[in-house]
N, C-alpha and C. Protein backbone atom coordinates (compact mmCIF):
# COMPACT_ATOMS: atom_id res chain seq x y z
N UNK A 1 -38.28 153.50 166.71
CA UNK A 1 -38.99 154.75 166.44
C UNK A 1 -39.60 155.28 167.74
N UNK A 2 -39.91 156.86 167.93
CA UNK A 2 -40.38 157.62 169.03
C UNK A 2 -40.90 158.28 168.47
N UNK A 3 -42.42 157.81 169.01
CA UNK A 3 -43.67 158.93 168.68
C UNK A 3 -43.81 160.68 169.18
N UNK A 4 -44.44 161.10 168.65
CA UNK A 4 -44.50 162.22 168.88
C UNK A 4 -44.95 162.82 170.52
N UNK A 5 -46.13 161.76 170.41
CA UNK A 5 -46.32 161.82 172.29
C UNK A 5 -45.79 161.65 172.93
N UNK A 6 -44.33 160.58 172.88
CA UNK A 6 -43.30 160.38 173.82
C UNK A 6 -42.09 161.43 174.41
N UNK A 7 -42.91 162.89 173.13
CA UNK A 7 -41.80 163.56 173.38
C UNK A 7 -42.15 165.39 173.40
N UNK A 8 -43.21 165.11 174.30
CA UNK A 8 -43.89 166.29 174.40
C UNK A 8 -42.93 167.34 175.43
N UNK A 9 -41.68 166.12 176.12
CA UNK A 9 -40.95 167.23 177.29
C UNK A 9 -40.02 167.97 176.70
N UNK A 10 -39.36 167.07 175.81
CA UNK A 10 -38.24 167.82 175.00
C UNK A 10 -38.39 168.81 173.71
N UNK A 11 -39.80 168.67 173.45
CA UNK A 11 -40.39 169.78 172.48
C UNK A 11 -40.08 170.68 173.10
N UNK A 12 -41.44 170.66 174.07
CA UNK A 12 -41.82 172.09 175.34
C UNK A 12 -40.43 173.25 175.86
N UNK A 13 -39.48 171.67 176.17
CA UNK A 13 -38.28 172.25 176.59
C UNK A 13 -37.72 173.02 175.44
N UNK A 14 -37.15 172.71 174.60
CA UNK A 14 -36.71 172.89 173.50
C UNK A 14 -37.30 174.81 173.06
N UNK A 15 -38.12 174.78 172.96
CA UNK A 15 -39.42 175.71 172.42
C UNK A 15 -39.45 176.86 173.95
N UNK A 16 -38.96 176.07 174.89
CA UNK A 16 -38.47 177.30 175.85
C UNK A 16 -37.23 177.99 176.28
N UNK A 17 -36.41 177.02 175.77
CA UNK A 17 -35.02 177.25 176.23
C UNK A 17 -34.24 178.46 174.83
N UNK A 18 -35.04 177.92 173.44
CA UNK A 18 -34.99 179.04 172.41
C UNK A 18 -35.74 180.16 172.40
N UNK A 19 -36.61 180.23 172.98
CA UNK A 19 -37.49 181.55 173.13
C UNK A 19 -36.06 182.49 174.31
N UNK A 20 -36.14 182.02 175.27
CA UNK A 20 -34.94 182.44 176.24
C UNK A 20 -33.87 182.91 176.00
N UNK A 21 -33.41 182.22 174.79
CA UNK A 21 -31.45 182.60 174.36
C UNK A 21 -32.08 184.03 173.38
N UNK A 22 -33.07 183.56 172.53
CA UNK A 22 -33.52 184.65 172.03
C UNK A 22 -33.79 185.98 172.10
N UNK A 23 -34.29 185.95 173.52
CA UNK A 23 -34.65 187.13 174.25
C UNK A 23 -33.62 187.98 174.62
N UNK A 24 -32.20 187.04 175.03
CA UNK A 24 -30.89 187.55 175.32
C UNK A 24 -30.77 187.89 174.38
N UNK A 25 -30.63 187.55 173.11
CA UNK A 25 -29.53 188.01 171.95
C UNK A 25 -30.43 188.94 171.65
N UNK A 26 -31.58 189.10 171.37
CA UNK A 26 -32.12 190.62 171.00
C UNK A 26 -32.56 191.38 172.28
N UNK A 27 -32.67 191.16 173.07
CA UNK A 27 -33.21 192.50 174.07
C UNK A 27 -31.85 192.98 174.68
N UNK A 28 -31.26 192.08 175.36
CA UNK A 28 -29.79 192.10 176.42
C UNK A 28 -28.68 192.81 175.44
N UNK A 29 -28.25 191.79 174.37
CA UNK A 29 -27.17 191.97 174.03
C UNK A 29 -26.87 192.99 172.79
N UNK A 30 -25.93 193.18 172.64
CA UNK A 30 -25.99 194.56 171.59
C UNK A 30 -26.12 193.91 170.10
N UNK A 31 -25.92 192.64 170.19
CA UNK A 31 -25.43 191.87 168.62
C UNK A 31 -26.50 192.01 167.92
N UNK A 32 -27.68 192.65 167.43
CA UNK A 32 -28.52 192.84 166.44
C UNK A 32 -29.01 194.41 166.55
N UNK A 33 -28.74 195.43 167.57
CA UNK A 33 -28.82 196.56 167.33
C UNK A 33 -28.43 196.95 166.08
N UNK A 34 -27.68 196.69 165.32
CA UNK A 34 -27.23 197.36 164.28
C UNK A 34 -27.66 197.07 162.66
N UNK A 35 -29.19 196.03 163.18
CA UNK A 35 -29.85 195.28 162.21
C UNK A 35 -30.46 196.07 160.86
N UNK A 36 -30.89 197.56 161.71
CA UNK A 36 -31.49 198.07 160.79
C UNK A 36 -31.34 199.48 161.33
N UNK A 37 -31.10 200.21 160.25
CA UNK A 37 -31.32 201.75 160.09
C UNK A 37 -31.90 202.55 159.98
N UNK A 38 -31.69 204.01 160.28
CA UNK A 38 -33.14 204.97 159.80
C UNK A 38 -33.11 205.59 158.60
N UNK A 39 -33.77 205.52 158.31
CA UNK A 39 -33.57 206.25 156.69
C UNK A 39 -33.67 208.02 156.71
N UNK A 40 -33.21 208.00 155.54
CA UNK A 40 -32.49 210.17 155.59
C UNK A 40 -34.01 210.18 154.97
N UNK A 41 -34.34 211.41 156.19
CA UNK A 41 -35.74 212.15 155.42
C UNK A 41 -37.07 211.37 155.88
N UNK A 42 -36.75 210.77 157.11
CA UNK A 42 -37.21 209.56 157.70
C UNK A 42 -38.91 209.87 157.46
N UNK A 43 -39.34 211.20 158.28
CA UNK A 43 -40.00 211.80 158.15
C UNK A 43 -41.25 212.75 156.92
N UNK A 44 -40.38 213.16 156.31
CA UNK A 44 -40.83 213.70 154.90
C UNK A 44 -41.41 211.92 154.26
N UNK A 45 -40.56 211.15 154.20
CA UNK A 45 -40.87 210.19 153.40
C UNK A 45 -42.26 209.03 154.22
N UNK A 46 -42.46 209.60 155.27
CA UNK A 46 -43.62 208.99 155.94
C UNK A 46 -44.68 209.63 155.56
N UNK A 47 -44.94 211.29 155.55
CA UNK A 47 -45.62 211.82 154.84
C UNK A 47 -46.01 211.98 153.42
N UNK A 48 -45.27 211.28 152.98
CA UNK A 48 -45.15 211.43 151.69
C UNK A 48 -46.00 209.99 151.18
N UNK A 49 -45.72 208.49 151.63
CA UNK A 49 -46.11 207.60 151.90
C UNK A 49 -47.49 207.35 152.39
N UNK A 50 -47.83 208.36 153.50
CA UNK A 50 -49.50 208.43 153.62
C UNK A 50 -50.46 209.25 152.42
N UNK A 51 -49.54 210.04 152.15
CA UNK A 51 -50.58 211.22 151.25
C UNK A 51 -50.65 209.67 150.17
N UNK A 52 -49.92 208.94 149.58
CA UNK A 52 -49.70 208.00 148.19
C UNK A 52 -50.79 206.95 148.45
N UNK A 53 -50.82 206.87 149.77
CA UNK A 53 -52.05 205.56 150.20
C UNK A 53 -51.47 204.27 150.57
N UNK A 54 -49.83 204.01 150.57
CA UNK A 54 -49.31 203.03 150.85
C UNK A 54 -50.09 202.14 151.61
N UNK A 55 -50.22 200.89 151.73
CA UNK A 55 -51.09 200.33 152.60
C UNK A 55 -50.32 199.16 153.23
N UNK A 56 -50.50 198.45 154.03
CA UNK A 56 -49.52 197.26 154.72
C UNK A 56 -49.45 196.38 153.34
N UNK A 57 -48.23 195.68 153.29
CA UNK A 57 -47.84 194.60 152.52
C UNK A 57 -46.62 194.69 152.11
N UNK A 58 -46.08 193.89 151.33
CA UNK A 58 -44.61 194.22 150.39
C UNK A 58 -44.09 194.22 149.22
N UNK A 59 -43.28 195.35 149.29
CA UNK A 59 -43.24 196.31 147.87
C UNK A 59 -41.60 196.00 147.09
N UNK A 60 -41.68 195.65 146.15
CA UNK A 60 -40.57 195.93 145.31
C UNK A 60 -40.55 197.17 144.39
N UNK A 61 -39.28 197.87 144.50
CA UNK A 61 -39.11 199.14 143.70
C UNK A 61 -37.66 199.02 143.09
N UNK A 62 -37.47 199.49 141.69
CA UNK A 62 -38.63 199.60 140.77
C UNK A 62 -38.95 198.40 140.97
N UNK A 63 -40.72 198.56 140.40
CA UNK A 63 -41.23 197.11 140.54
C UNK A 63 -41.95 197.15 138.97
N UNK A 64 -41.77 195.51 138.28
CA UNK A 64 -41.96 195.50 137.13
C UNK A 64 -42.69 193.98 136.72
N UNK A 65 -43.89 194.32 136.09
CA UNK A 65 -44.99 193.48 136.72
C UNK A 65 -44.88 192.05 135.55
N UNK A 66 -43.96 192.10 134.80
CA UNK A 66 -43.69 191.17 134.15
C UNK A 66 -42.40 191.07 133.89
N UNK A 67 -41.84 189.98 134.20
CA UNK A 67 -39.97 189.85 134.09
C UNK A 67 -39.49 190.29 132.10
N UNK A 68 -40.24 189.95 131.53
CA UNK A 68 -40.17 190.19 129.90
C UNK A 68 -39.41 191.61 129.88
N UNK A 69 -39.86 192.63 130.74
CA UNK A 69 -39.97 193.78 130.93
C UNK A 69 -38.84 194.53 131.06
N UNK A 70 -38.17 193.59 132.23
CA UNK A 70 -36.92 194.05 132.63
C UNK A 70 -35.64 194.59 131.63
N UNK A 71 -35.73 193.87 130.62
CA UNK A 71 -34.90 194.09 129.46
C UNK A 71 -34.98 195.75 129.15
N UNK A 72 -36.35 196.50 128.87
CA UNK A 72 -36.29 197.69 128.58
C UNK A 72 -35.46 198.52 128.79
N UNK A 73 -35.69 199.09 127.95
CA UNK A 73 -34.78 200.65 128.56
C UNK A 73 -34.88 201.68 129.55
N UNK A 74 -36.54 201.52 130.15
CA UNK A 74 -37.14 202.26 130.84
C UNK A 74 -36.68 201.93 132.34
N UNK A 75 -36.72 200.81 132.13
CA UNK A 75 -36.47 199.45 133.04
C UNK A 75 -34.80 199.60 133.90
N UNK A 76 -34.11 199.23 132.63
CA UNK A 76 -33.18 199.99 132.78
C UNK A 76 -32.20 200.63 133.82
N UNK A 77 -33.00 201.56 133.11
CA UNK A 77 -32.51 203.35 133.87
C UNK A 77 -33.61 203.14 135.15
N UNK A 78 -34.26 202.92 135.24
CA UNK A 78 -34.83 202.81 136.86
C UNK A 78 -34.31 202.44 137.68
N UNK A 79 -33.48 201.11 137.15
CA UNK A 79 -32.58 200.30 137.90
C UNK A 79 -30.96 201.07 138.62
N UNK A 80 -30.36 201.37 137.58
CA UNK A 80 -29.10 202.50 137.20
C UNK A 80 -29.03 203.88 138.44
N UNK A 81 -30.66 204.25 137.95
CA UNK A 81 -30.56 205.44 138.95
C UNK A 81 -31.18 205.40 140.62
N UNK A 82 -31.69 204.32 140.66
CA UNK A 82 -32.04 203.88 141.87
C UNK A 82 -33.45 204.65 142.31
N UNK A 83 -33.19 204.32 143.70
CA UNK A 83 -32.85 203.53 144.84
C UNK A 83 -33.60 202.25 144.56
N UNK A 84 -33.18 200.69 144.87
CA UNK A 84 -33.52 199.38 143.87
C UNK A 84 -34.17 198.69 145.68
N UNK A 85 -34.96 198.46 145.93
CA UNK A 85 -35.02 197.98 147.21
C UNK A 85 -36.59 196.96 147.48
N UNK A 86 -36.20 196.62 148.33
CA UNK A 86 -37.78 195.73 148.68
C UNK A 86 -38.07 196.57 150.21
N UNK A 87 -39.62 196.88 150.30
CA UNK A 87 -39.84 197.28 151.85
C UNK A 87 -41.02 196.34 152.13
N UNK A 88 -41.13 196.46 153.33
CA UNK A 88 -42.24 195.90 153.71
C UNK A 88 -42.90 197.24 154.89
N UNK A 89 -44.24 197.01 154.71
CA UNK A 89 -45.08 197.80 155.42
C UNK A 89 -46.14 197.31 156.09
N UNK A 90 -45.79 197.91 157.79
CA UNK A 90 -46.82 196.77 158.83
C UNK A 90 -47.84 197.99 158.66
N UNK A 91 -49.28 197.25 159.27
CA UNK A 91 -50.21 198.23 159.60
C UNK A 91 -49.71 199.06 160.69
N UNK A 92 -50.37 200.53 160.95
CA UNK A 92 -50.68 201.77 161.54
C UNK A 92 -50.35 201.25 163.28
N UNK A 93 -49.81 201.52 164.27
CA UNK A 93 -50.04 201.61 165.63
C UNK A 93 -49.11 201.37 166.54
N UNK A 94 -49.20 201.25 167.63
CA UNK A 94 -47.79 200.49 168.52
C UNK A 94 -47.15 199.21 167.51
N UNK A 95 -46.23 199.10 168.05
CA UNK A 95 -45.48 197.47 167.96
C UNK A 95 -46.33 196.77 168.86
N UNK A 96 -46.75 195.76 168.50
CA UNK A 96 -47.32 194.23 169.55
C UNK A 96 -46.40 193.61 169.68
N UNK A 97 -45.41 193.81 170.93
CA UNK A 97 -44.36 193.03 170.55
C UNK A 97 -45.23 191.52 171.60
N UNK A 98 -45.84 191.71 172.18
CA UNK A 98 -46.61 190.36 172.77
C UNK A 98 -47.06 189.96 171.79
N UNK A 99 -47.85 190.14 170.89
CA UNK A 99 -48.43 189.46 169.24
C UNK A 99 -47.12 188.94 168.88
N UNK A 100 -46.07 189.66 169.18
CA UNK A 100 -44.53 188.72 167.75
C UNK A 100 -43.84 187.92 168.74
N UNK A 101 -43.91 187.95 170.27
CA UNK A 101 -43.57 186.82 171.15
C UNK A 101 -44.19 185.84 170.98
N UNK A 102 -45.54 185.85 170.98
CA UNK A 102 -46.38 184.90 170.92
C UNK A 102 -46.58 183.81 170.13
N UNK A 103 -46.27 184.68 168.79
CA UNK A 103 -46.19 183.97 167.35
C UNK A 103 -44.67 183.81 167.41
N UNK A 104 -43.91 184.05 168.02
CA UNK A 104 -42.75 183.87 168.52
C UNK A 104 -42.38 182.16 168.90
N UNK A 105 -43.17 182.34 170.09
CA UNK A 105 -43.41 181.29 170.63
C UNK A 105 -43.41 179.77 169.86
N UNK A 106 -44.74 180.29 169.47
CA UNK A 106 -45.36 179.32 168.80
C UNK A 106 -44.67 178.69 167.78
N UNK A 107 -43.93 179.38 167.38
CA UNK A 107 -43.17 178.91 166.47
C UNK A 107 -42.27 178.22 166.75
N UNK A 108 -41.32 178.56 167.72
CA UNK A 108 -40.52 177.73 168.02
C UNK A 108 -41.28 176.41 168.66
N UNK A 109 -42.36 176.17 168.99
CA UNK A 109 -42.99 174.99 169.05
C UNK A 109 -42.80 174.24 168.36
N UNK A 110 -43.34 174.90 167.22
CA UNK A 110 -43.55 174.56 165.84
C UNK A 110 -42.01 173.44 165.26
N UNK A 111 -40.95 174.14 165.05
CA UNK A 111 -39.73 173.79 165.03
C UNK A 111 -39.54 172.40 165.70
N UNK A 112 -39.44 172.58 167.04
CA UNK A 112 -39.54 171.54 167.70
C UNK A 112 -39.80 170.19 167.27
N UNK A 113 -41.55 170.44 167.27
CA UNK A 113 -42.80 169.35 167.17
C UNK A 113 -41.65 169.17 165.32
N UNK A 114 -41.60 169.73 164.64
CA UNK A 114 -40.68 169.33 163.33
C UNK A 114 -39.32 168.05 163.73
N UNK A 115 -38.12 168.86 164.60
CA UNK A 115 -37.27 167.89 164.86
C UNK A 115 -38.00 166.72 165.58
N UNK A 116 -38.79 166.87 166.46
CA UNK A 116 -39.25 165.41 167.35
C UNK A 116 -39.39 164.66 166.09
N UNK A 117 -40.00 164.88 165.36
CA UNK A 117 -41.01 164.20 163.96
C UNK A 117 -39.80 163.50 163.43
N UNK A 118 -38.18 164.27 163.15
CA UNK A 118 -37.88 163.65 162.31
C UNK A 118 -36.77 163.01 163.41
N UNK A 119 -36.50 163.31 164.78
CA UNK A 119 -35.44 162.27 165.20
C UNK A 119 -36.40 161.15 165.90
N UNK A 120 -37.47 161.61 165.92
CA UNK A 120 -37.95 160.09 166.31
C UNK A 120 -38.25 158.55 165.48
N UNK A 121 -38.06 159.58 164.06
CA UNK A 121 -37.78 158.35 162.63
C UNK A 121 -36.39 157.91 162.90
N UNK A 122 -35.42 158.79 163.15
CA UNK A 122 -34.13 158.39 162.73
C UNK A 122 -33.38 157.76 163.92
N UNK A 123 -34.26 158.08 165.06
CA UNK A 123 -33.37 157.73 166.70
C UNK A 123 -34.40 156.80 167.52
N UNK A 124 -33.96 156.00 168.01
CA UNK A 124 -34.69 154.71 168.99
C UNK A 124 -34.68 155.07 170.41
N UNK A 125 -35.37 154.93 171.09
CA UNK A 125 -35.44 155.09 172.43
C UNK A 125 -34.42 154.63 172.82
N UNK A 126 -33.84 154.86 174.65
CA UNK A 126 -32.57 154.82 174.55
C UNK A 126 -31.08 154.96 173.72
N UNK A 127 -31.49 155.94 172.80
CA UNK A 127 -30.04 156.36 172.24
C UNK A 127 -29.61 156.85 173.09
N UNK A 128 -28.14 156.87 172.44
CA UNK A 128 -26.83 157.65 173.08
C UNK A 128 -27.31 159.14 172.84
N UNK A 129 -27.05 160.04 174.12
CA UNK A 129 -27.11 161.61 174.06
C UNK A 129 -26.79 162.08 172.86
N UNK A 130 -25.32 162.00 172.89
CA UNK A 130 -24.54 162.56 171.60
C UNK A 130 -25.48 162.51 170.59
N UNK A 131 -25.66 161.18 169.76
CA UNK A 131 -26.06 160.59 168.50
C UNK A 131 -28.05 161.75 168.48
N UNK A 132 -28.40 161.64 169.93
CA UNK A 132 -29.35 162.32 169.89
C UNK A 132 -29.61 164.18 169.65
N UNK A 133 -28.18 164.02 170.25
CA UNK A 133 -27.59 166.05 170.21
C UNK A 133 -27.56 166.40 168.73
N UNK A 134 -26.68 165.26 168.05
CA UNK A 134 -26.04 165.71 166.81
C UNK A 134 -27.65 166.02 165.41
N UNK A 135 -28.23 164.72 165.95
CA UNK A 135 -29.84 164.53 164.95
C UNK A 135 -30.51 165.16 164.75
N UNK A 136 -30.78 166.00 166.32
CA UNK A 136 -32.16 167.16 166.47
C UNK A 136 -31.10 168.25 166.34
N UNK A 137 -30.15 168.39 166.91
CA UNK A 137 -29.60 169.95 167.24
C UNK A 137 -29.08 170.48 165.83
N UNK A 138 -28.68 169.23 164.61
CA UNK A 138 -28.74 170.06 163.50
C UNK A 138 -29.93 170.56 162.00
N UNK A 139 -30.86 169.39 163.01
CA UNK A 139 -32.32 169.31 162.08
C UNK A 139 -32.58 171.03 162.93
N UNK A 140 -32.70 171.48 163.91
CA UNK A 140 -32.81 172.28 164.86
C UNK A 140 -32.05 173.77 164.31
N UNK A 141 -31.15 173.53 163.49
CA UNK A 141 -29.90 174.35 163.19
C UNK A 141 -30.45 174.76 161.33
N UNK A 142 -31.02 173.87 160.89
CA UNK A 142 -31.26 173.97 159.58
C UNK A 142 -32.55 174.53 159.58
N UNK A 143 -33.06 174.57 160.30
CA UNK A 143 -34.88 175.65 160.46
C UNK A 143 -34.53 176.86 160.72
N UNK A 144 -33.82 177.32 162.16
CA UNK A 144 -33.52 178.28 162.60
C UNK A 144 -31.98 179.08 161.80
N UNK A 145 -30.85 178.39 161.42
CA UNK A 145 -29.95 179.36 161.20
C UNK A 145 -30.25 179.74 159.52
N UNK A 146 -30.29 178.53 158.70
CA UNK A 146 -30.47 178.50 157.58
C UNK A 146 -31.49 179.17 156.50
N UNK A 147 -32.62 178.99 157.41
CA UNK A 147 -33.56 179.78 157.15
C UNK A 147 -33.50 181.50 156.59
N UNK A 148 -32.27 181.73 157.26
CA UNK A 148 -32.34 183.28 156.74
C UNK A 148 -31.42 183.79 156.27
N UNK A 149 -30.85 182.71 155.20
CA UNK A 149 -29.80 183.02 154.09
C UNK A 149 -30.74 183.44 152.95
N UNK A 150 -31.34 182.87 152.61
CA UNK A 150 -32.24 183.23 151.52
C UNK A 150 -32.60 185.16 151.94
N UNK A 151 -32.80 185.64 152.65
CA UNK A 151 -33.07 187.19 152.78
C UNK A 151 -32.36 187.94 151.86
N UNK A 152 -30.64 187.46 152.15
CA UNK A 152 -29.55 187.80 151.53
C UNK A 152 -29.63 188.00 149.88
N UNK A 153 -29.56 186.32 149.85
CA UNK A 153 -29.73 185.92 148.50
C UNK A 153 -31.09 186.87 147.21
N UNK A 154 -32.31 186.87 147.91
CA UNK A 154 -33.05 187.50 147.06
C UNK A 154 -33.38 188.86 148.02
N UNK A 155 -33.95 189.35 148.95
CA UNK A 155 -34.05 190.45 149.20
C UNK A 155 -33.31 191.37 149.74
N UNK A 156 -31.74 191.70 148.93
CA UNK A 156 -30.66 191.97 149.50
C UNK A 156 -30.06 192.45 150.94
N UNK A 157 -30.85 191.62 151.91
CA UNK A 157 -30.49 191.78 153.79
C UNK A 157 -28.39 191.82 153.07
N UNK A 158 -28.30 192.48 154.07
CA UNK A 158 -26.60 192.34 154.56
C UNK A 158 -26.26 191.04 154.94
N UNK A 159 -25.23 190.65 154.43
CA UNK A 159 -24.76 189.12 154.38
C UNK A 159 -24.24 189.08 156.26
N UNK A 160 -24.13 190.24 156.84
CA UNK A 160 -23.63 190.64 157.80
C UNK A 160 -24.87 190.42 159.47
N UNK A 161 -25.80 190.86 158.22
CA UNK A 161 -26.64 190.46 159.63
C UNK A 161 -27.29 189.58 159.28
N UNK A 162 -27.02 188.64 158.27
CA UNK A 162 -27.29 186.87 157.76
C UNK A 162 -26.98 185.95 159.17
N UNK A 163 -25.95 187.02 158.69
CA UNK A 163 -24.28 185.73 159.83
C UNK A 163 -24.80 186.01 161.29
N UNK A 164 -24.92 187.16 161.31
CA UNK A 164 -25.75 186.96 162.82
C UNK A 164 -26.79 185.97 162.88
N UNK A 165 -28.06 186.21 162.24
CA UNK A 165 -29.15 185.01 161.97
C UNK A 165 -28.93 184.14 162.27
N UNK A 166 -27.71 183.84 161.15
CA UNK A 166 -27.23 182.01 161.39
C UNK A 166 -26.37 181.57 161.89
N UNK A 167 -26.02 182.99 163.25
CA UNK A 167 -25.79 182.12 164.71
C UNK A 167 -26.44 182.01 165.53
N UNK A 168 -27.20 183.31 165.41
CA UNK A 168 -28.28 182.73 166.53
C UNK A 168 -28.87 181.69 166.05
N UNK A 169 -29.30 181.07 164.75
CA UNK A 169 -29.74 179.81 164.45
C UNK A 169 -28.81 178.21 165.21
N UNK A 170 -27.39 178.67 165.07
CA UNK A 170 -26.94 177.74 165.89
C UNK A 170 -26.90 177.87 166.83
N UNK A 171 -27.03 178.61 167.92
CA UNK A 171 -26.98 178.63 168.92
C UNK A 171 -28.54 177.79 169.84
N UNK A 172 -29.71 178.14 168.62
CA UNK A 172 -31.10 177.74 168.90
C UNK A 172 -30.88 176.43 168.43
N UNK A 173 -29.97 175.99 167.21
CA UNK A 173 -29.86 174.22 167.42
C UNK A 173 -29.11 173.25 168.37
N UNK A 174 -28.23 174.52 169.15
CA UNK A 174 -27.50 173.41 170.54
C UNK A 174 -28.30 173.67 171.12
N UNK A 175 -29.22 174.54 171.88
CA UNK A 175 -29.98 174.17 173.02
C UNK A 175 -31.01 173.53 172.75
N UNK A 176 -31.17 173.26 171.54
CA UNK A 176 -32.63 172.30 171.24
C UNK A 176 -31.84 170.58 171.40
N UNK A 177 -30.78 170.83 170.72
CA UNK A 177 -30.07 169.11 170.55
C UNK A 177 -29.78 168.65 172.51
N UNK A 178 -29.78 170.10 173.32
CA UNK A 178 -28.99 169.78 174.28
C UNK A 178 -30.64 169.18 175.29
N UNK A 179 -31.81 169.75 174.66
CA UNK A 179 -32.75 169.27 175.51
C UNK A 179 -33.39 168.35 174.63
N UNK A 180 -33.18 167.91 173.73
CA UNK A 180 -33.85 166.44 173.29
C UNK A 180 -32.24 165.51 173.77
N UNK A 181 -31.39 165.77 174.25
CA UNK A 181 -30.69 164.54 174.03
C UNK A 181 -30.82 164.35 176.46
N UNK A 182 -31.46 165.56 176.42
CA UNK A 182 -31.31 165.30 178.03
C UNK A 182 -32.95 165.04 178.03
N UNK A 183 -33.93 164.73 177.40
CA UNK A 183 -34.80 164.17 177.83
C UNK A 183 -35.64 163.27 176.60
N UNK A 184 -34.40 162.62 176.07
CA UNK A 184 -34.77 161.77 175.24
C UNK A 184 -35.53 160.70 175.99
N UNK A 185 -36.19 159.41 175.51
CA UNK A 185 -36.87 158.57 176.29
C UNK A 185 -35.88 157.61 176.42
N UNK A 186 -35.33 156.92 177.61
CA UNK A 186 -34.53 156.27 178.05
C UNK A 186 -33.25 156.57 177.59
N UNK A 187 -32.73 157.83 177.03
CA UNK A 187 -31.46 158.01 176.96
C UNK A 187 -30.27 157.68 177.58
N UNK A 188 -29.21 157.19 176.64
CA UNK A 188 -27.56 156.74 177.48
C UNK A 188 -26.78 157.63 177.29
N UNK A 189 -26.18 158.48 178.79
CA UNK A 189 -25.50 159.78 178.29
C UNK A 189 -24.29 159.12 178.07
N UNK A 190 -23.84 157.64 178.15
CA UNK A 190 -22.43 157.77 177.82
C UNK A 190 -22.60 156.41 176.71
N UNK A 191 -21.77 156.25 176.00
CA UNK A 191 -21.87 154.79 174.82
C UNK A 191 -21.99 153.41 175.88
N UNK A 192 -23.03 152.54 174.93
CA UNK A 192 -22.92 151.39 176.38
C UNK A 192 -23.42 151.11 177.12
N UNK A 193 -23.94 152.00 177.79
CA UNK A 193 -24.49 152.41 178.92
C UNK A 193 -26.21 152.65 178.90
């Protein structure tokens, strides 16, 4: 077993090297531009939204405050004639995008300090790289890619920009497997050895 303190480099690392690929795939590269759209009437419907009092949080429409309900007829035809959607609404002002790096960040810490936890149950000091790549980089792969199938599933995201998600999720579990297995504690990069 490998404690958690033994493995404060390959967290850190880990938790930086995904913040990094991250930054590429959404700032650099074009592969999530096409995540989200503007809506027709973009405008009118912002005004329309303040005069109502909308306030930050998230909304299901139609929204029906007891499932019993749904059966109706009223219910229904709400459904039928649309528009059927979930939004979410941030508070009033700039984007912080330093506030969502940050918590950004942190999170991927977070992740991390998770795989250390569980390959240091399952992996002994001096393991083999590999055996160490394969442990964390898919415990690593199941936080980050997996995580955002469920969007799909209940808040109908595009299965399309799922699949993006849950590559950049793999892509955030090889560079995590690739820096716990390069600074595992006494690691053998080859069998044997």
């Amino acid at each position: 077993m490998v404690t958690l303190p033994e493995l404060w480099q390959p967290i850190l690392a880990a938790a930086v090297l995904v913040f990094v690929v991250s930054s590429v795939l959404h700032m650099v590269l074009p592969l999530h531009k096409s995540d989200y759209t503007k809506v027709p009437g973009e405008d009118e419907l912002a005004a329309l939204m303040r005069a109502r009092g909308v306030r930050p949080g998230s909304y299901m429409f139609p929204f029906c405050a007891d499932m019993k309900d749904l059966g109706s007829d009223e219910m229904k035809a709400k459904y039928l004639d649309g528009p059927v959607g979930f939004m979410r609404i941030l508070p009033n002002g700039q984007m912080k995008i330093g506030k969502f790096l940050g918590t950004w960040f942190a999170y991927t810490i977070l992740i991390s300090v998770v795989v250390a936890y569980i390959g240091g149950l399952a992996l002994a000091p001096g393991a083999e790289y590999l055996k160490v790549f394969q442990v964390t980089g898919a415990t690593a792969f199941l936080a980050y890619g997996l995580a955002a199938i469920p969007e799909s599933i209940w808040k109908g995201q595009s299965w399309g920009t799922t699949a993006k998600f849950v590559f950049d999720g793999l892509l955030y579990g090889l560079v995590t497997g690739g820096a716990f297995g390069w600074l595992w504690p006494g690691v053998s990069i080859v069998s044997g050895g």
